[in-house]
PDB file of N, CA and C in Angstrom:
ATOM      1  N   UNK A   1     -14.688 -19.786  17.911  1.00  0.00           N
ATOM      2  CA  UNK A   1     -13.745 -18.670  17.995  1.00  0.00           C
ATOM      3  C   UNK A   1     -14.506 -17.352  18.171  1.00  0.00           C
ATOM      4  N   UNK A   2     -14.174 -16.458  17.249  1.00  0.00           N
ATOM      5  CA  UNK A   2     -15.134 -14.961  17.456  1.00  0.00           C
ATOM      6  C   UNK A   2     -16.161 -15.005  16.425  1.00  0.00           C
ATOM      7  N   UNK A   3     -16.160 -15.874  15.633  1.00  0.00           N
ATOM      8  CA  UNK A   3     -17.469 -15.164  14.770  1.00  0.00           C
ATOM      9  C   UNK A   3     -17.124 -14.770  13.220  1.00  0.00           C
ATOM     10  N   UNK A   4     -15.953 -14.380  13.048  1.00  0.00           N
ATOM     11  CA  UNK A   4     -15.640 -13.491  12.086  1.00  0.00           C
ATOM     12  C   UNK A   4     -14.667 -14.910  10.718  1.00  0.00           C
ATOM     13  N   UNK A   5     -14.826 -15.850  10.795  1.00  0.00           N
ATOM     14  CA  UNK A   5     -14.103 -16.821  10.623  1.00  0.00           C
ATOM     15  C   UNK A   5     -14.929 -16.844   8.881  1.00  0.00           C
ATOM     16  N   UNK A   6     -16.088 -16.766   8.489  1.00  0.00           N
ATOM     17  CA  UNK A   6     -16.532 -16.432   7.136  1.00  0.00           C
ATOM     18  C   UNK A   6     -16.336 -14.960   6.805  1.00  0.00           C
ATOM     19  N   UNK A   7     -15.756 -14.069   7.837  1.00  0.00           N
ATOM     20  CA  UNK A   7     -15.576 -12.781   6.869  1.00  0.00           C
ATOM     21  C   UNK A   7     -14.800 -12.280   7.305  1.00  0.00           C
ATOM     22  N   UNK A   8     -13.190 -12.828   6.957  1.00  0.00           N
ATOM     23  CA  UNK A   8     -11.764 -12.308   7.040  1.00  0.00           C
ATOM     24  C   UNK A   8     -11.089 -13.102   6.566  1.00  0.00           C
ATOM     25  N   UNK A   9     -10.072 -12.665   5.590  1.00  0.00           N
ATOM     26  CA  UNK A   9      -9.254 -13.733   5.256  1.00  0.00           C
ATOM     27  C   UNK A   9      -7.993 -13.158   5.738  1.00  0.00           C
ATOM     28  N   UNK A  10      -6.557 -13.946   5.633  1.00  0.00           N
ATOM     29  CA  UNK A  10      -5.331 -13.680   6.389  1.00  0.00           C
ATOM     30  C   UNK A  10      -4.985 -14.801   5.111  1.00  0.00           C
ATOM     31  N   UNK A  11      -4.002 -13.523   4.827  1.00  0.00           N
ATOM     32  CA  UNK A  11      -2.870 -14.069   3.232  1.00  0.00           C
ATOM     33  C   UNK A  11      -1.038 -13.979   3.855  1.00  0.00           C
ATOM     34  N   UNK A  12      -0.601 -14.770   3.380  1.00  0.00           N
ATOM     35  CA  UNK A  12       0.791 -14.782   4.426  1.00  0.00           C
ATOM     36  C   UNK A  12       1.524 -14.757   2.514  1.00  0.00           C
ATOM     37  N   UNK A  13       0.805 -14.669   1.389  1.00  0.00           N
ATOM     38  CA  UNK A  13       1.643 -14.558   0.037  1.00  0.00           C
ATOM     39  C   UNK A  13       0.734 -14.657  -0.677  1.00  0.00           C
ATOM     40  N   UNK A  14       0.875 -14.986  -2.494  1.00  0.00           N
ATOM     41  CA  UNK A  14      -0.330 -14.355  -3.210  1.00  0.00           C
ATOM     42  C   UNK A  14      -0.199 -13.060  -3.975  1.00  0.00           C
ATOM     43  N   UNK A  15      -1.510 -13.555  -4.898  1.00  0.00           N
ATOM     44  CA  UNK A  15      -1.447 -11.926  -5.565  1.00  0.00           C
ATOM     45  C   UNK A  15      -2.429 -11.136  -4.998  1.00  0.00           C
ATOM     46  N   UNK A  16      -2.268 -10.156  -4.010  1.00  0.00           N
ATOM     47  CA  UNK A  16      -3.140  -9.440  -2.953  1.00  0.00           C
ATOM     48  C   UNK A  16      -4.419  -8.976  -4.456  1.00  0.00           C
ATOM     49  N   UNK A  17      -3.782  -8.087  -5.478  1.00  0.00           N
ATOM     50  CA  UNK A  17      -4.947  -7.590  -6.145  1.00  0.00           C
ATOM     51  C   UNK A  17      -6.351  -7.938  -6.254  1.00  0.00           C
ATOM     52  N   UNK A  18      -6.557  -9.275  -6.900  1.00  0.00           N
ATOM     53  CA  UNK A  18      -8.357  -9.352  -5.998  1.00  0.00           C
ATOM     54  C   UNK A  18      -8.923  -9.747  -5.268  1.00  0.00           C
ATOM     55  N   UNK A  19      -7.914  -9.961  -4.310  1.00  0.00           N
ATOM     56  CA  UNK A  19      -8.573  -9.427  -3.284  1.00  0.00           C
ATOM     57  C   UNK A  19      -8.944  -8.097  -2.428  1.00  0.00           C
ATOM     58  N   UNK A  20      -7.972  -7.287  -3.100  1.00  0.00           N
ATOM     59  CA  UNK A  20      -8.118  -5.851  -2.138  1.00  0.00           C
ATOM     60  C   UNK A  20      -9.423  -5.044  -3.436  1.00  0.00           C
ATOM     61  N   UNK A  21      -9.196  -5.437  -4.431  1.00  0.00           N
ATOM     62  CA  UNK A  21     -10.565  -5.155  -5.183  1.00  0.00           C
ATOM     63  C   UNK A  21     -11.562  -5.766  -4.994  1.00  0.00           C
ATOM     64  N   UNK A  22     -12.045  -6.636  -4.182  1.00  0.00           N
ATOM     65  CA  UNK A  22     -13.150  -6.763  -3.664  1.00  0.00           C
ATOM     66  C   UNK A  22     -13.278  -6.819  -2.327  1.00  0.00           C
ATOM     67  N   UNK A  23     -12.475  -6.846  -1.385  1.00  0.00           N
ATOM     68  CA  UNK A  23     -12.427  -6.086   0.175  1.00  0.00           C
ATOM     69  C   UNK A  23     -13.447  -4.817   0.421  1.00  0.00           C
ATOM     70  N   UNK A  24     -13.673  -5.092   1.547  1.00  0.00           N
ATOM     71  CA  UNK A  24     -14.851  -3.524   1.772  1.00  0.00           C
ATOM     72  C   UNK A  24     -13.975  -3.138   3.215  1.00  0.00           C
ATOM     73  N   UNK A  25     -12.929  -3.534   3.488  1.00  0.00           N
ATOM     74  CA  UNK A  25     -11.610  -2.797   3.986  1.00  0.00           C
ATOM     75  C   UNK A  25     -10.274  -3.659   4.167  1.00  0.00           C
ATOM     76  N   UNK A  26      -9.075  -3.356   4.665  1.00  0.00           N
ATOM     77  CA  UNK A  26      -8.360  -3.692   4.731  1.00  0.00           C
ATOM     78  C   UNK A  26      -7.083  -3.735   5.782  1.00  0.00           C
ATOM     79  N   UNK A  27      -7.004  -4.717   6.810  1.00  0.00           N
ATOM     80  CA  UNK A  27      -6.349  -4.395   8.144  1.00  0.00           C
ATOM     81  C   UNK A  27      -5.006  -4.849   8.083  1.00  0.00           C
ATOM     82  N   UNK A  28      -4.153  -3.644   8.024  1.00  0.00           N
ATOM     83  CA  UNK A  28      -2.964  -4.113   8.067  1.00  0.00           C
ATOM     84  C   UNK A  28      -1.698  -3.758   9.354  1.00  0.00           C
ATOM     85  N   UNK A  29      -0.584  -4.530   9.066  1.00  0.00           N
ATOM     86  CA  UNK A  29       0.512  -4.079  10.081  1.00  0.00           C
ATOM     87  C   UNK A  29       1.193  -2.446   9.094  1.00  0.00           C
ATOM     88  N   UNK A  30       2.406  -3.251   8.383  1.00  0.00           N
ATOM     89  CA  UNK A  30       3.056  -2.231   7.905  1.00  0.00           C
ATOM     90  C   UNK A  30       3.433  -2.447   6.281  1.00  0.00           C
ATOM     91  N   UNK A  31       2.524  -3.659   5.618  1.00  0.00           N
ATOM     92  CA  UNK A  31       2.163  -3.686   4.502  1.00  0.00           C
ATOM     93  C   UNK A  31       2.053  -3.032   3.624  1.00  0.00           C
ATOM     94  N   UNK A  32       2.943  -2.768   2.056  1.00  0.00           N
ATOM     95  CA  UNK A  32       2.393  -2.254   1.206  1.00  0.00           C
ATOM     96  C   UNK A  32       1.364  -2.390   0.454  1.00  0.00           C
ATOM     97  N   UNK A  33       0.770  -3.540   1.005  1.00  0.00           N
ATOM     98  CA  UNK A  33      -0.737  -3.801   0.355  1.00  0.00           C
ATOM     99  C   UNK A  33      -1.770  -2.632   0.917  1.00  0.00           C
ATOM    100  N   UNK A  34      -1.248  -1.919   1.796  1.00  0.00           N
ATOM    101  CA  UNK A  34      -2.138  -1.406   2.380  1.00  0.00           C
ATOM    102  C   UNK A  34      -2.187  -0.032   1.468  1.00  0.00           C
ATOM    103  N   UNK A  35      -1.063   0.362   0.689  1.00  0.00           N
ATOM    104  CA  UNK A  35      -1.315   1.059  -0.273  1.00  0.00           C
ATOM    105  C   UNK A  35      -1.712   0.809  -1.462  1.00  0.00           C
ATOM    106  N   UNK A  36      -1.950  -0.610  -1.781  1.00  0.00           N
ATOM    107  CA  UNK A  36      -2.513  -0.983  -2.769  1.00  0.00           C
ATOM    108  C   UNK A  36      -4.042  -0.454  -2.740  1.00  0.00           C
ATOM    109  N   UNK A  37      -4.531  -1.073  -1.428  1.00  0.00           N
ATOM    110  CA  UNK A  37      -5.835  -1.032  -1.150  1.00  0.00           C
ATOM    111  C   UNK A  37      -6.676   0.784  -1.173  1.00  0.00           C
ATOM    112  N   UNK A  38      -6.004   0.986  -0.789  1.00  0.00           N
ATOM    113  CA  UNK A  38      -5.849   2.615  -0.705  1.00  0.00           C
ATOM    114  C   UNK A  38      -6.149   3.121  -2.561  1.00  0.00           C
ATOM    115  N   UNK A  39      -5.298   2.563  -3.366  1.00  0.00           N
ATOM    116  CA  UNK A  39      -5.670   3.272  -4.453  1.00  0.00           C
ATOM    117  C   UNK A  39      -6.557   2.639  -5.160  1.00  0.00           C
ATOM    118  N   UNK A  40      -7.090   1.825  -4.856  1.00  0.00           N
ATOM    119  CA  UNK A  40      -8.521   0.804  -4.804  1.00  0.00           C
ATOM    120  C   UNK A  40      -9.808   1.776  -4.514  1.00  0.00           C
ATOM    121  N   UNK A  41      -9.475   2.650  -3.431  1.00  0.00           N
ATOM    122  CA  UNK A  41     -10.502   3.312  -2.585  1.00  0.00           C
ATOM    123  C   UNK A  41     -10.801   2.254  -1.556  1.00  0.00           C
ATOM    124  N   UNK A  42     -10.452   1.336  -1.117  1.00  0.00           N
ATOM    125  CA  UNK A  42     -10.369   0.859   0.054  1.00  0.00           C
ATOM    126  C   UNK A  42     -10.336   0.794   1.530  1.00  0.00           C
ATOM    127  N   UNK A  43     -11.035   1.419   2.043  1.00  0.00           N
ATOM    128  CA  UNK A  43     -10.685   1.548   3.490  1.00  0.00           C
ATOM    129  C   UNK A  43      -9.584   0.877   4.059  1.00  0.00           C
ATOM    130  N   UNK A  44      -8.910   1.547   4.865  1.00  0.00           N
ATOM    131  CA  UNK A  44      -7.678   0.703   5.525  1.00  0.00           C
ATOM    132  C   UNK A  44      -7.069   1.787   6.817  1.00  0.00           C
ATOM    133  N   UNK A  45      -6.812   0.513   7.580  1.00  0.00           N
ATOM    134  CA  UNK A  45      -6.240   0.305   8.948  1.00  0.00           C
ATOM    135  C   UNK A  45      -4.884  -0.029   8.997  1.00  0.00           C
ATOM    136  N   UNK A  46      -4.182   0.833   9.634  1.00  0.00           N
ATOM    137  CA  UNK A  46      -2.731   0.549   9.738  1.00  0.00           C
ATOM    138  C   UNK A  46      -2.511  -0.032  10.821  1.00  0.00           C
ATOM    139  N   UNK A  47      -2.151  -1.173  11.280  1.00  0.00           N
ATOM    140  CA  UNK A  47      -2.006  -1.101  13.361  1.00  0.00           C
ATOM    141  C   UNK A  47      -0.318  -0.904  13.550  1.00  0.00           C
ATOM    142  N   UNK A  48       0.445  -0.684  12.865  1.00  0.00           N
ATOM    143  CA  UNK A  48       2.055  -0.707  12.750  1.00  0.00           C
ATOM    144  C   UNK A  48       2.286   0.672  12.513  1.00  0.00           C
ATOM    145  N   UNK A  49       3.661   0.958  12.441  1.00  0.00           N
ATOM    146  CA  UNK A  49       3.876   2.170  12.190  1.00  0.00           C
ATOM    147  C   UNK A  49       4.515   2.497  11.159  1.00  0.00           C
ATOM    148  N   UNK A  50       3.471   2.739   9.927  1.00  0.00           N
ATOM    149  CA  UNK A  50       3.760   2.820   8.475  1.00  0.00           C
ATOM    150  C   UNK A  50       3.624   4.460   7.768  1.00  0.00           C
ATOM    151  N   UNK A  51       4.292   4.408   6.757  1.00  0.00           N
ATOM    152  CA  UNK A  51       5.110   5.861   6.148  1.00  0.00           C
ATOM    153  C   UNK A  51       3.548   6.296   5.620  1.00  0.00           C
ATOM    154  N   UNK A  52       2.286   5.402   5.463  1.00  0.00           N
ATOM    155  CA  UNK A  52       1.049   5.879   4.964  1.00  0.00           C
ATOM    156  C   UNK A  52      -0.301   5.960   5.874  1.00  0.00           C
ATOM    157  N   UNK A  53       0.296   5.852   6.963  1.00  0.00           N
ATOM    158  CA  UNK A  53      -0.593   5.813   8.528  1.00  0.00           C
ATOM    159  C   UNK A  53      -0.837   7.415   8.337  1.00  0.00           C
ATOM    160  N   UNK A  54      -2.035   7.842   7.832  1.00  0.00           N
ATOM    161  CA  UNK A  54      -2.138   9.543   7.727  1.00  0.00           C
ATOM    162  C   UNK A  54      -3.563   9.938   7.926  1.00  0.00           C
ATOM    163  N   UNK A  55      -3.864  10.851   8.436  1.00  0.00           N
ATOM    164  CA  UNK A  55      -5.086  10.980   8.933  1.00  0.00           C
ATOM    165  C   UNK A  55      -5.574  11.476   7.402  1.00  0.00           C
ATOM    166  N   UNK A  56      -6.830  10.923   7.143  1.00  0.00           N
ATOM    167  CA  UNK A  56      -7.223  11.258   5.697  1.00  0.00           C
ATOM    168  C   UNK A  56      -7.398  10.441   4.683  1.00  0.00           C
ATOM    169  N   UNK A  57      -6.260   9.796   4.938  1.00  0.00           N
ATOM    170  CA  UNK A  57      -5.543   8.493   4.204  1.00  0.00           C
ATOM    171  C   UNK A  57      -6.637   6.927   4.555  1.00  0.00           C
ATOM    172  N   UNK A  58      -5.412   6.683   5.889  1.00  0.00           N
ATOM    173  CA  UNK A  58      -6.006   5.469   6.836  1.00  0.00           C
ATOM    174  C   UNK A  58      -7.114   6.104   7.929  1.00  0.00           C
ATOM    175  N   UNK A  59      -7.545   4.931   7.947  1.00  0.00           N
ATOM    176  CA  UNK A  59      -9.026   4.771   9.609  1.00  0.00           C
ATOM    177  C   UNK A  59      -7.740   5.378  10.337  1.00  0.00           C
ATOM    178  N   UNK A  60      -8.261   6.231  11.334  1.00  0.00           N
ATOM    179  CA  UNK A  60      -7.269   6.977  12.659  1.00  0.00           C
ATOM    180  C   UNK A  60      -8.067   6.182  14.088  1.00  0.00           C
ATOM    181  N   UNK A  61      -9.393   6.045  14.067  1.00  0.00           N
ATOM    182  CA  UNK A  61      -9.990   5.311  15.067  1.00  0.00           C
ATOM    183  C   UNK A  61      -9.792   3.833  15.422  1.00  0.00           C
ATOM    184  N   UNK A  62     -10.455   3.647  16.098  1.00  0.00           N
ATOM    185  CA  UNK A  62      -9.548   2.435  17.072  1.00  0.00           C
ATOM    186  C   UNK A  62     -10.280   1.102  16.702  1.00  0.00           C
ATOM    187  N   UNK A  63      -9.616   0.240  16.325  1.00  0.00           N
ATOM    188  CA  UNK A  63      -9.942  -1.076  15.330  1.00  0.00           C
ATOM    189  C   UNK A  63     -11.667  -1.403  15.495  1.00  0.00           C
ATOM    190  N   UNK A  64     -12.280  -1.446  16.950  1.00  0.00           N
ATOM    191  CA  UNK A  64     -13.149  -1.771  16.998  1.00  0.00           C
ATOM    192  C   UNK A  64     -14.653  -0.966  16.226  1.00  0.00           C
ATOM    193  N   UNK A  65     -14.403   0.162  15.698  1.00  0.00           N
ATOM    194  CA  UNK A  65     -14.969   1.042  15.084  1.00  0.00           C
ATOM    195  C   UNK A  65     -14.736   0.761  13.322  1.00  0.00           C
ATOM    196  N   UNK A  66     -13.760  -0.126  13.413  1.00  0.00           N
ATOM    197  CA  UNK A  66     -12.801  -0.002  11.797  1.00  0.00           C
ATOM    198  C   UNK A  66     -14.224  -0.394  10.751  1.00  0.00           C
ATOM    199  N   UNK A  67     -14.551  -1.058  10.882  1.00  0.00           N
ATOM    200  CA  UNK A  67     -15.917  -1.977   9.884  1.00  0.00           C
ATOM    201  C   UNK A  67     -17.335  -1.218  10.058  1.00  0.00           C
ATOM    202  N   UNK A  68     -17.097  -0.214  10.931  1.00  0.00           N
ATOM    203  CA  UNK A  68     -18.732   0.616  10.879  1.00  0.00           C
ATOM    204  C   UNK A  68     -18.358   2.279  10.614  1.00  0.00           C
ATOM    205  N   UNK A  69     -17.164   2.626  10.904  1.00  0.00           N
ATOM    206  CA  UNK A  69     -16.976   4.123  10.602  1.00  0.00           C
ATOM    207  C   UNK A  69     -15.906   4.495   9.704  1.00  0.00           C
ATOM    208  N   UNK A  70     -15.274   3.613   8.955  1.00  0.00           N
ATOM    209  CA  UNK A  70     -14.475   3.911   8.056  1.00  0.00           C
ATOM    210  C   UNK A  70     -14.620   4.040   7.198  1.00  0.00           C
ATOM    211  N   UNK A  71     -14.002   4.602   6.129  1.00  0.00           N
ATOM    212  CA  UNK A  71     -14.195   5.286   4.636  1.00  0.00           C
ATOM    213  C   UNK A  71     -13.433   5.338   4.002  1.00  0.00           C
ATOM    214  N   UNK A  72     -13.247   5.271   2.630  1.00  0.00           N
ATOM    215  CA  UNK A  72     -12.237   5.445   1.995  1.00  0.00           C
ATOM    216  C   UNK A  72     -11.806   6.952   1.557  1.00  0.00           C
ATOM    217  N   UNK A  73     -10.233   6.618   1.509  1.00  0.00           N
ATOM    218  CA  UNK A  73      -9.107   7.980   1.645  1.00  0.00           C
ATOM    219  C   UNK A  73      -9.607   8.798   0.400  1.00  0.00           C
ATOM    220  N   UNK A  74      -9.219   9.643   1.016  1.00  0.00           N
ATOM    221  CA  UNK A  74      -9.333  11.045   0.607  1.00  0.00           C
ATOM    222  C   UNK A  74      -8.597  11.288  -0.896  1.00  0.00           C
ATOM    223  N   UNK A  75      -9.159  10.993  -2.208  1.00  0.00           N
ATOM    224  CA  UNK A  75      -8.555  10.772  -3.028  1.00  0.00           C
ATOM    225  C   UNK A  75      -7.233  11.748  -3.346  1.00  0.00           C
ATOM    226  N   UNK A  76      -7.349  13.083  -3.598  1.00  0.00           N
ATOM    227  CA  UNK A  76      -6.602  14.054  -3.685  1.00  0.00           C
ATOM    228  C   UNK A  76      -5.946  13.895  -2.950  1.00  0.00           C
ATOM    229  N   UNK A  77      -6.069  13.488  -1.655  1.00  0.00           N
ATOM    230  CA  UNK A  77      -4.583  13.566  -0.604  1.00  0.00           C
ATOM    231  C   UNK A  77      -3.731  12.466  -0.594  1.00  0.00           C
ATOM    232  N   UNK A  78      -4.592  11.236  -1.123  1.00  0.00           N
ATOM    233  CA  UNK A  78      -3.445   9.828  -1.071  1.00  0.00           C
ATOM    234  C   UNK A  78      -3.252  10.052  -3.131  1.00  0.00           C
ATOM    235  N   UNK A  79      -3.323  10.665  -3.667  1.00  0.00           N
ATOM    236  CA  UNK A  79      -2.935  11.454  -4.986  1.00  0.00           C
ATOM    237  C   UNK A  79      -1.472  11.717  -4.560  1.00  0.00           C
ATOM    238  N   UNK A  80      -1.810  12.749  -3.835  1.00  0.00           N
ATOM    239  CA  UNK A  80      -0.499  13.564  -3.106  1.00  0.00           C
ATOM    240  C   UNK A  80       0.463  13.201  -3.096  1.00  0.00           C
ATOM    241  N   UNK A  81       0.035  12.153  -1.939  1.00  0.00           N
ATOM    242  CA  UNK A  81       0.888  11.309  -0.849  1.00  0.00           C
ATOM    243  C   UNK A  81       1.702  10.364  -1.854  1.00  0.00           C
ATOM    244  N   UNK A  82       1.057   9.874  -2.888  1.00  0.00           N
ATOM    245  CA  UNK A  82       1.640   8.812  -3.718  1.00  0.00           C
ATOM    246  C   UNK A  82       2.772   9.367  -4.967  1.00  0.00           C
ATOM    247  N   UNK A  83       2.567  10.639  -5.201  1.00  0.00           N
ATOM    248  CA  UNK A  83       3.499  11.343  -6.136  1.00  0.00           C
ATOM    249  C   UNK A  83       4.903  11.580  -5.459  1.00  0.00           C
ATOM    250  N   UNK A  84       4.758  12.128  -4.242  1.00  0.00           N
ATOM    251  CA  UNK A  84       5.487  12.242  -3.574  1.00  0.00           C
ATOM    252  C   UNK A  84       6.533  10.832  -3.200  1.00  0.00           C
ATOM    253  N   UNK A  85       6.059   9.402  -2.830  1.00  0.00           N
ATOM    254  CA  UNK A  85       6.513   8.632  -3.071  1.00  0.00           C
ATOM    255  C   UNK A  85       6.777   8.033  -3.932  1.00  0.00           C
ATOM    256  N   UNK A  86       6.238   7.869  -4.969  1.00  0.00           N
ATOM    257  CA  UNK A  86       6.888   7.389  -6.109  1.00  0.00           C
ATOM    258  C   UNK A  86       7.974   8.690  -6.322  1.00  0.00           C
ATOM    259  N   UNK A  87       7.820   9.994  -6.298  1.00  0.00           N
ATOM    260  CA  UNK A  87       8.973  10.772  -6.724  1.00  0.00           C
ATOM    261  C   UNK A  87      10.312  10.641  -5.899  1.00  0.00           C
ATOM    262  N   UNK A  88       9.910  10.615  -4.665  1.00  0.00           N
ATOM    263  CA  UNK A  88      11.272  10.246  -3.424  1.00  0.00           C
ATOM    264  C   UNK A  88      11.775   9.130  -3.377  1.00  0.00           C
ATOM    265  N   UNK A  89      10.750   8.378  -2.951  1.00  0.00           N
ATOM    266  CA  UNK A  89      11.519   6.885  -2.509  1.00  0.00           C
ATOM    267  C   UNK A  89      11.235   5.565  -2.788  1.00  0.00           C
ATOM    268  N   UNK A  90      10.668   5.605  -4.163  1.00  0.00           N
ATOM    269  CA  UNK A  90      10.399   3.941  -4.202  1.00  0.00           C
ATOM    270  C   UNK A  90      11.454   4.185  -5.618  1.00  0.00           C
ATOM    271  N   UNK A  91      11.875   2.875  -6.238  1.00  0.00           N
ATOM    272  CA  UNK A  91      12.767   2.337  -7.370  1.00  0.00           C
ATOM    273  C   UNK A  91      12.136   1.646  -7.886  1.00  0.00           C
ATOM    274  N   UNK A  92      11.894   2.124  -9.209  1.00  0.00           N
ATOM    275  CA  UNK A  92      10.862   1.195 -10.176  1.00  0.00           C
ATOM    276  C   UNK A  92      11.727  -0.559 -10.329  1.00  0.00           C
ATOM    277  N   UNK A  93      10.998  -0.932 -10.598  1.00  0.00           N
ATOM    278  CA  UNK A  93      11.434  -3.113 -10.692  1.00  0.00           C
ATOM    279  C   UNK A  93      10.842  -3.707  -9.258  1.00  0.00           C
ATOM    280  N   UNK A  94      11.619  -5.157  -9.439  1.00  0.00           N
ATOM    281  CA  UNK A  94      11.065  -5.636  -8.568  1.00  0.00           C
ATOM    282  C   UNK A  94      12.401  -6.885  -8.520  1.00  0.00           C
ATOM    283  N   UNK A  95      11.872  -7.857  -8.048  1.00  0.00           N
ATOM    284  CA  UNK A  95      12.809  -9.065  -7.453  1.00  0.00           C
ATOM    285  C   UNK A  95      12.169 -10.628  -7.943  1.00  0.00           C
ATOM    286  N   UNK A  96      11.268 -10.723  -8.846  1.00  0.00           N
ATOM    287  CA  UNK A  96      10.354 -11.512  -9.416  1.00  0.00           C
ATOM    288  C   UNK A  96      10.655 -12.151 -10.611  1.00  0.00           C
ATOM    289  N   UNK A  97      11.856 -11.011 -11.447  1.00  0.00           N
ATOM    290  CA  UNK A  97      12.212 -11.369 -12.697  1.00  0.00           C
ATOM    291  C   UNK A  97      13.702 -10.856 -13.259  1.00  0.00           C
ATOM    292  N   UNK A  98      14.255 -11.135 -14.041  1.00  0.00           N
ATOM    293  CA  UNK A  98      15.198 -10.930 -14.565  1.00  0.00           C
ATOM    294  C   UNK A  98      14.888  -9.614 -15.252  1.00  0.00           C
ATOM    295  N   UNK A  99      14.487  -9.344 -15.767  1.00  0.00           N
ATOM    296  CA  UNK A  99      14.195  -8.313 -16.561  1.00  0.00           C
ATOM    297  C   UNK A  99      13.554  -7.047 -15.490  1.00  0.00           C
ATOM    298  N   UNK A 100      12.695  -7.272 -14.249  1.00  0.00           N
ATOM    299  CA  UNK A 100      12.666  -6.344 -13.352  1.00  0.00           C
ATOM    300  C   UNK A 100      13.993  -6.194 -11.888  1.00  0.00           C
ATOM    301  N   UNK A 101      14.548  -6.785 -11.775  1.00  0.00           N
ATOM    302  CA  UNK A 101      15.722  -7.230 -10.860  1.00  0.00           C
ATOM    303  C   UNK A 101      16.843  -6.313 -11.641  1.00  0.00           C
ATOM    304  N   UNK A 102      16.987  -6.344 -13.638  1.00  0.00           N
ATOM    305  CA  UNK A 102      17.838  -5.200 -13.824  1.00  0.00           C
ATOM    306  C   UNK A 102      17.632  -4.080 -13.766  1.00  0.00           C
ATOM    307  N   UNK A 103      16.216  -3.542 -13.810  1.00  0.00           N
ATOM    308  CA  UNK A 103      15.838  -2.290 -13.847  1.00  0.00           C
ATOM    309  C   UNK A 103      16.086  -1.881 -12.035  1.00  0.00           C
ATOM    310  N   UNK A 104      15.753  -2.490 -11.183  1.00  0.00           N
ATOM    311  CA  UNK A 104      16.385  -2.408  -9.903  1.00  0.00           C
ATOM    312  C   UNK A 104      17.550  -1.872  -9.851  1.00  0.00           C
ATOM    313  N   UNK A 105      18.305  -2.402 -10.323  1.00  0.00           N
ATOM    314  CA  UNK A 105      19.800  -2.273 -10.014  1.00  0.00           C
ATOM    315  C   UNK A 105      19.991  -1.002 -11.034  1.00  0.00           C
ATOM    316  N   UNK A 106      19.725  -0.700 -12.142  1.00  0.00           N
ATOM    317  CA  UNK A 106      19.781   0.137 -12.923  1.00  0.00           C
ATOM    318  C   UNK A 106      18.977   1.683 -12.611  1.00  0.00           C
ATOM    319  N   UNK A 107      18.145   1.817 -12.086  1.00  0.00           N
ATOM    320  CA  UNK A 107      17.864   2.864 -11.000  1.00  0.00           C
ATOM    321  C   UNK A 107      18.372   3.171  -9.777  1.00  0.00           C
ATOM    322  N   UNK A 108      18.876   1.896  -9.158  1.00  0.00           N
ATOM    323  CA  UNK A 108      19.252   2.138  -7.657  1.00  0.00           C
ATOM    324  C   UNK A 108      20.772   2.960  -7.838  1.00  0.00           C
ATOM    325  N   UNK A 109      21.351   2.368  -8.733  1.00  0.00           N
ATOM    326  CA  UNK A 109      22.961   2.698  -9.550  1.00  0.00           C
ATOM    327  C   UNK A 109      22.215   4.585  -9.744  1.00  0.00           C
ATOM    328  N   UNK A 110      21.956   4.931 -10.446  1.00  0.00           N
ATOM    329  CA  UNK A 110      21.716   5.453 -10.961  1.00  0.00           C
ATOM    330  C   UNK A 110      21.011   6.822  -9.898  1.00  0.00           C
ATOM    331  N   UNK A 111      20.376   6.583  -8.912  1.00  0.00           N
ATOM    332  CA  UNK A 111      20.224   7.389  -7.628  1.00  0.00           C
ATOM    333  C   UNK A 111      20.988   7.528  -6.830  1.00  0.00           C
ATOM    334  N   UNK A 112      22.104   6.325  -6.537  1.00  0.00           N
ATOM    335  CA  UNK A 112      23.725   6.829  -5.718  1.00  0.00           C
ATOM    336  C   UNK A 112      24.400   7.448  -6.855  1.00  0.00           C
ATOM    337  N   UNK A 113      24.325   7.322  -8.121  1.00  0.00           N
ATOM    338  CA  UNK A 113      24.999   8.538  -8.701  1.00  0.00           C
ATOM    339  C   UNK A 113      24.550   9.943  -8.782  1.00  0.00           C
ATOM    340  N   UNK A 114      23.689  10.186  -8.316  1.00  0.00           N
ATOM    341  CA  UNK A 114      23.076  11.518  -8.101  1.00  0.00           C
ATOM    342  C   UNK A 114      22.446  11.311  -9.904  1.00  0.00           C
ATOM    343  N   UNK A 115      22.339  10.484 -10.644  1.00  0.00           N
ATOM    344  CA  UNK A 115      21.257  10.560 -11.687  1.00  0.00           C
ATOM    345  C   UNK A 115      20.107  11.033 -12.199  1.00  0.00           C
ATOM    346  N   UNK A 116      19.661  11.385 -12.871  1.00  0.00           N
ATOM    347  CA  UNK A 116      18.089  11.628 -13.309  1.00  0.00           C
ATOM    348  C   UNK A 116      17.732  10.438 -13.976  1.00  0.00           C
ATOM    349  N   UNK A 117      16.633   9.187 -14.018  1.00  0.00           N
ATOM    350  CA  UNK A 117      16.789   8.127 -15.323  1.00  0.00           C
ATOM    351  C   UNK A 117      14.676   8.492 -15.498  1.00  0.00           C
ATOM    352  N   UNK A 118      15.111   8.788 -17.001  1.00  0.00           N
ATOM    353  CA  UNK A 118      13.930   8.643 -17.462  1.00  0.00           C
ATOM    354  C   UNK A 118      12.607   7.688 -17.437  1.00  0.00           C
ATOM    355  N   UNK A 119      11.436   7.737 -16.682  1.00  0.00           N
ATOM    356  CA  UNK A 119      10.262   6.670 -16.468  1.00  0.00           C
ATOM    357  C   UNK A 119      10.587   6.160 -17.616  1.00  0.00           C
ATOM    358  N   UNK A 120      10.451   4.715 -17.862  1.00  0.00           N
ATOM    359  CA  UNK A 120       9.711   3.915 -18.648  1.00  0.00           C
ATOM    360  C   UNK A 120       9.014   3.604 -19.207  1.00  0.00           C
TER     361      UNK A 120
END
């Protein structure tokens, strides 16, 4: 094939975490792993068109450069970037458990009511 077959892996599910803690970057479509990796200090590649594709953030150069000129984001600015999303648009829970599936619904309720609900 190309070569690269001992140093890339491709996860289709899983718990991304260690792996993006021991990654020395991270190539994604439109993945929120790719913000995982990011607050890792992770280098990362967006090739999709994702809400964290930001110059500063992600590699802006062109894949073939990705593994020799990339760096990890700009802490203060994916700081930023992440307050801002967690403050706008993500809903704390998840879909994994009973106990995070109500907190879902119990925030989401709670933002069509024009709500304030206290972090957790």
């Amino acid at each position: 094939m190309l070569g690269v077959e001992d140093r890339v892996d491709y996860m289709a599910w899983g718990d991304i975490v260690p792996v993006a803690r021991a990654a020395r970057g991270m190539i994604t479509i439109n993945s929120t792993s790719g913000t995982l990796a990011l607050d890792m200090e992770v280098p990362v590649v967006a090739l999709g068109q994702c809400v964290f594709d930001i110059p500063g953030i992600t590699f802006q150069g062109e894949l073939d450069f990705f593994w020799t000129q990339a760096s990890p984001p700009d802490r203060e600015l994916f700081n930023a970037f992440r307050r801002v999303l967690i403050e706008r648009c993500l809903i704390p829970g998840g879909f994994f458990s009973e106990e995070a599936l109500d907190k879902v619904v119990q925030h989401a309720v709670a933002r069509l009511e024009g709500r304030q609900m206290l972090p957790d």
